[in-house]
Protein backbone atom coordinates (compact mmCIF):
# COMPACT_ATOMS: atom_id res chain seq x y z
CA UNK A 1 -13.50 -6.36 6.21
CA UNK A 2 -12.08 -5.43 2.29
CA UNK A 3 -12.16 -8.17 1.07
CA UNK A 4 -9.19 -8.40 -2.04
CA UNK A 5 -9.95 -8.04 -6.52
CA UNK A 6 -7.98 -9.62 -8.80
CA UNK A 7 -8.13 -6.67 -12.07
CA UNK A 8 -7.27 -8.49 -15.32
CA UNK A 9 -6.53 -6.24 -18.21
CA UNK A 10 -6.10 -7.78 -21.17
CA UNK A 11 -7.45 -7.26 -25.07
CA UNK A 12 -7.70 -10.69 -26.02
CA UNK A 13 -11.14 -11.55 -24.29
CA UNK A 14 -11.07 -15.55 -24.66
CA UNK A 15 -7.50 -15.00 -22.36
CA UNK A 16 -9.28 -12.96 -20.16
CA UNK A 17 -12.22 -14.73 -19.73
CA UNK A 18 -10.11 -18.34 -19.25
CA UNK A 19 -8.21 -16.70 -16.29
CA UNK A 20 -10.91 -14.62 -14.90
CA UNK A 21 -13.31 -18.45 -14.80
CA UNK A 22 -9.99 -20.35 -13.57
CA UNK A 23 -8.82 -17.53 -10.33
CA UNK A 24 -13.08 -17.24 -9.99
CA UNK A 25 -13.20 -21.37 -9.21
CA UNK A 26 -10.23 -20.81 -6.71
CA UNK A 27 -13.18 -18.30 -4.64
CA UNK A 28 -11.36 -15.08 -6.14
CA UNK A 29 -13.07 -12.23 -6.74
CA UNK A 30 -12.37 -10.88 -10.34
CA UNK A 31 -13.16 -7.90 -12.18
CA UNK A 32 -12.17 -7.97 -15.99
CA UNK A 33 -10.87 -4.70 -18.47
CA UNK A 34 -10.36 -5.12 -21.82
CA UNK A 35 -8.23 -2.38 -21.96
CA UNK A 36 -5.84 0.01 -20.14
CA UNK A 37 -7.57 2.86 -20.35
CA UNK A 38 -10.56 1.45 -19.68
CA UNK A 39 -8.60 0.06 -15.95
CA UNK A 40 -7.63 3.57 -15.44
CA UNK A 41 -11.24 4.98 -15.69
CA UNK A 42 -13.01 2.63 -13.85
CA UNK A 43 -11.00 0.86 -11.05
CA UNK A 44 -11.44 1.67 -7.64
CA UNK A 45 -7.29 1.14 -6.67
CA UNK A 46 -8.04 1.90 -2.83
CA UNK A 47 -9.29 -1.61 -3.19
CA UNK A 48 -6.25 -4.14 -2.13
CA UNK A 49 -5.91 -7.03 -4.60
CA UNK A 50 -3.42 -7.21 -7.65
CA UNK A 51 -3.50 -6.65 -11.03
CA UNK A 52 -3.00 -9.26 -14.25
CA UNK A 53 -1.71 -7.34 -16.68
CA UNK A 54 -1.18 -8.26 -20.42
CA UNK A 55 2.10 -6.49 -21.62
CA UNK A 56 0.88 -6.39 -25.62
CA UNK A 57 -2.27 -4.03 -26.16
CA UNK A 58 -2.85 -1.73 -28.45
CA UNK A 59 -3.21 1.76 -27.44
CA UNK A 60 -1.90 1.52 -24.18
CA UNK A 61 0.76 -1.20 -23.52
CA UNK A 62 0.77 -2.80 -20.15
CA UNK A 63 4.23 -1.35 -19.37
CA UNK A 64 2.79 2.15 -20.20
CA UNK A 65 0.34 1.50 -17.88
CA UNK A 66 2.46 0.19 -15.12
CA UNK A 67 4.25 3.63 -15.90
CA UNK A 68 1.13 5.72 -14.97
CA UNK A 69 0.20 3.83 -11.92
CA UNK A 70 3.65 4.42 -10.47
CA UNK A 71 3.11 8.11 -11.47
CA UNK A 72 -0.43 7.56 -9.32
CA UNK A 73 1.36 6.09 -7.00
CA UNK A 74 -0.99 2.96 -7.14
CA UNK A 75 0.92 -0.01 -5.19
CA UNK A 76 -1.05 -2.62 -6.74
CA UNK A 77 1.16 -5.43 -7.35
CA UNK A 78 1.43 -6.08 -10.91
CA UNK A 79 1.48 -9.83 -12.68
CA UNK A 80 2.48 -9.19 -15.89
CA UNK A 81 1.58 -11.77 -18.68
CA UNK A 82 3.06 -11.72 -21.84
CA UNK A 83 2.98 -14.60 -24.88
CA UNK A 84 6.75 -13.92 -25.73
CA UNK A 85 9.49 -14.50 -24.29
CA UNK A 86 10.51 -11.21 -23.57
CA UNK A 87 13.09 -11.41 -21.26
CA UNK A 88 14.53 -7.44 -21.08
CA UNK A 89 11.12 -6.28 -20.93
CA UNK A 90 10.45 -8.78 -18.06
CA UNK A 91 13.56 -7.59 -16.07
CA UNK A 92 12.48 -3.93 -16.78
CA UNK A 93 8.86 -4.30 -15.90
CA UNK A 94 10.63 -6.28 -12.42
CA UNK A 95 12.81 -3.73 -11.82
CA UNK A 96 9.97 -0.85 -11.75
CA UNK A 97 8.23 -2.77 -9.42
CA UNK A 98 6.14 -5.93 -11.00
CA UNK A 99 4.94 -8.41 -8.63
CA UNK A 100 5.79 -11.14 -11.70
CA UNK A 101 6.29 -11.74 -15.09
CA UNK A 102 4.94 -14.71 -16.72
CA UNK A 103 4.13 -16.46 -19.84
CA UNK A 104 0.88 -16.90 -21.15
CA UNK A 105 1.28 -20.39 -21.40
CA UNK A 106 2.15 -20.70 -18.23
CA UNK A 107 0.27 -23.56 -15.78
CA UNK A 108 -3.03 -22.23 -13.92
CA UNK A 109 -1.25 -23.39 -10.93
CA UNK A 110 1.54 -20.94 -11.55
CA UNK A 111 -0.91 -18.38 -12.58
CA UNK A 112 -2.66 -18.88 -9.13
CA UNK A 113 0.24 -19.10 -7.05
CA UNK A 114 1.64 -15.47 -8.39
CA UNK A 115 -2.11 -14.00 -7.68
CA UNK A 116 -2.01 -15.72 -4.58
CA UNK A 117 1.38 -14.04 -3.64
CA UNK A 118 0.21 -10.88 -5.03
CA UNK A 119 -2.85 -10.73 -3.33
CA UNK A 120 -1.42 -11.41 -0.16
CA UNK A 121 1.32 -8.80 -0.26
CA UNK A 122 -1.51 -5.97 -1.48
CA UNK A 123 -3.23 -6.84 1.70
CA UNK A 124 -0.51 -6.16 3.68
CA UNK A 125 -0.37 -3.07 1.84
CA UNK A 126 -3.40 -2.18 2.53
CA UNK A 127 -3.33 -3.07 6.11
CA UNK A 128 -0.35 -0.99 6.94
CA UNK A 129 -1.77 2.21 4.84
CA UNK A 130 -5.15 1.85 7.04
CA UNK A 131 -2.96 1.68 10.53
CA UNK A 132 -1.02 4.60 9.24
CA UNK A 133 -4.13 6.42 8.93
CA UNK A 134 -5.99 5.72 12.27
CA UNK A 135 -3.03 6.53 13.81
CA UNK A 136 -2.63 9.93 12.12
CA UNK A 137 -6.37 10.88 12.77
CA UNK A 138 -5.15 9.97 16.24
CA UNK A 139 -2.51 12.08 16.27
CA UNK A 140 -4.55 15.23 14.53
CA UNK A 141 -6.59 14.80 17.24
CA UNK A 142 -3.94 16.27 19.61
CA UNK A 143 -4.01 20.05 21.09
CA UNK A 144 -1.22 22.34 19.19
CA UNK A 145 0.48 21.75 22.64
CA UNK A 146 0.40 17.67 23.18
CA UNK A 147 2.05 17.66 19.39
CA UNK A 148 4.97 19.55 21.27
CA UNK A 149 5.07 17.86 24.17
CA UNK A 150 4.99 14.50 22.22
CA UNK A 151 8.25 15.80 19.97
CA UNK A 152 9.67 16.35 23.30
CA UNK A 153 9.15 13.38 24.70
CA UNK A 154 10.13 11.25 21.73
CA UNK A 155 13.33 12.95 21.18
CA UNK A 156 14.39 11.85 24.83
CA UNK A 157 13.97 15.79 26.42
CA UNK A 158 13.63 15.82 29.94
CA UNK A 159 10.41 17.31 31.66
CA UNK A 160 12.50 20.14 32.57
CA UNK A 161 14.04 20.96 29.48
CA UNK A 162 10.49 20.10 27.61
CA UNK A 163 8.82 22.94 29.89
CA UNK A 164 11.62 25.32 29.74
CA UNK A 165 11.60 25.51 25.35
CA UNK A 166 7.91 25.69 25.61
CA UNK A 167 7.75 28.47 28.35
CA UNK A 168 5.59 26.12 30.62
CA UNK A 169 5.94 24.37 34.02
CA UNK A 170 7.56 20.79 34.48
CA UNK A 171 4.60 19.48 36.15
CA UNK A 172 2.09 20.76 33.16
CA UNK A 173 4.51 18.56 30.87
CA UNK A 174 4.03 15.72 33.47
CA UNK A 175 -0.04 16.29 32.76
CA UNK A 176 0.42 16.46 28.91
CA UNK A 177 3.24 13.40 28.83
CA UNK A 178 0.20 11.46 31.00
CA UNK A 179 -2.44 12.35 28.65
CA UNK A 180 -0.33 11.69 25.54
CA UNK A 181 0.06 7.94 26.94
CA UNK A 182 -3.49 7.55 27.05
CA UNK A 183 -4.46 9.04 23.52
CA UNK A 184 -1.65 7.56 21.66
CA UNK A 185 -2.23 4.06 23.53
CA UNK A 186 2.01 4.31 25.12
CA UNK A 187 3.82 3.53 27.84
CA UNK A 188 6.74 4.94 27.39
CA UNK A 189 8.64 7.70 25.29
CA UNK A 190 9.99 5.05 22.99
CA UNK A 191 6.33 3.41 21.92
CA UNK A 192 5.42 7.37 21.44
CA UNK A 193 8.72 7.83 19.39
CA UNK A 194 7.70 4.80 17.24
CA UNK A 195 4.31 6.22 17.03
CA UNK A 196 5.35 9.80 15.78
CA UNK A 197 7.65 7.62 13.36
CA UNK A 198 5.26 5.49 11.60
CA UNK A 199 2.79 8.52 10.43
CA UNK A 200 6.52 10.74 9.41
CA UNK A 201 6.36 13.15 12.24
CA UNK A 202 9.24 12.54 13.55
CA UNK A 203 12.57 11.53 11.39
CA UNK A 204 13.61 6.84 11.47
């Protein structure tokens, strides 16, 4: 099982290093950067986890960064830490996405229940991203004519109507419909609608 990483990215290494041995104590796995670009070249973001990210760095900021991981289309959840009280950038880091925005001088506890949060939602993440793709190497898996069928089917087509577009008998559709309900693990042409609809074949 992946197990979750708490990334901290932050310049200031005794700030880093007091948060990376507090979340560590708490059984936390931690990996620390002590700078953006440095995240961006090393990081393995497949990994579920979170990121603690100081706002204030030099060369890259931590909302510039947030920028390019939402260009990457990383969904790491984001903790953003800044020692101001910089309430528009805090609403505008929110706003593009930011798990949560805290002080620096914030409690440990309040530092570990925002990781804690963070963590748990980049699981979930990551959870639903791997069940998305088992069940698309499922559905690749399918003949060019089970794919059709299984449009049929989910869009509520009779038998008849499913054989007659395709140019092929009712009781072939009857074999592929079977099949289908084995391969895709279905009962019924709602499950396989809900199927097709959680990998984006076919339209919520």
């Amino acid at each position: 099982m992946t197990t979750p990483l708490v990334r901290i990215v932050d310049d200031d290494a005794d700030a880093r290093s007091s948060s990376s041995f507090f979340l560590s104590m708490m059984g936390l796995e931690i990996k620390e950067y002590e700078s953006a670009q440095r995240f961006l070249d090393e990081d393995d973001m497949n990994r579920p986890g979170c990121i603690i990210l100081d706002v204030r760095m030099p060369d890259m900021t931590g909302m510039e960064l947030q920028v390019k991981l939402n260009q990457k289309n990383c969904r790491l959840p984001i903790i953003f830490l800044s020692g101001h009280g910089e309430l528009d950038m805090a609403v505008h880091a929110l706003k593009r996405g930011a798990s949560d925005f805290l002080q620096k001088s914030a409690k440990p506890e309040r530092l570990l229940a925002a990781v804690k949060k963070a963590v748990t939602a980049g699981m979930e993440e990551f959870e639903s991203d791997s069940e998305i793709e088992t069940l698309r190497k499922i559905y690749d898996s399918l003949t060019p004519r089970e794919k059709e069928v299984a449009l049929g089917v989910s869009k509520g087509e009779l038998n008849k109507v499913i054989g007659y577009n395709l140019g092929i008998s009712e009781r072939t559709v009857k074999m592929h419909r079977a099949n289908l309900c084995t391969k895709l693990n279905v009962t019924n042409a709602v499950e396989m609608a809900a199927f097709l609809r959680k990998i984006g074949v076919l339209d919520a």
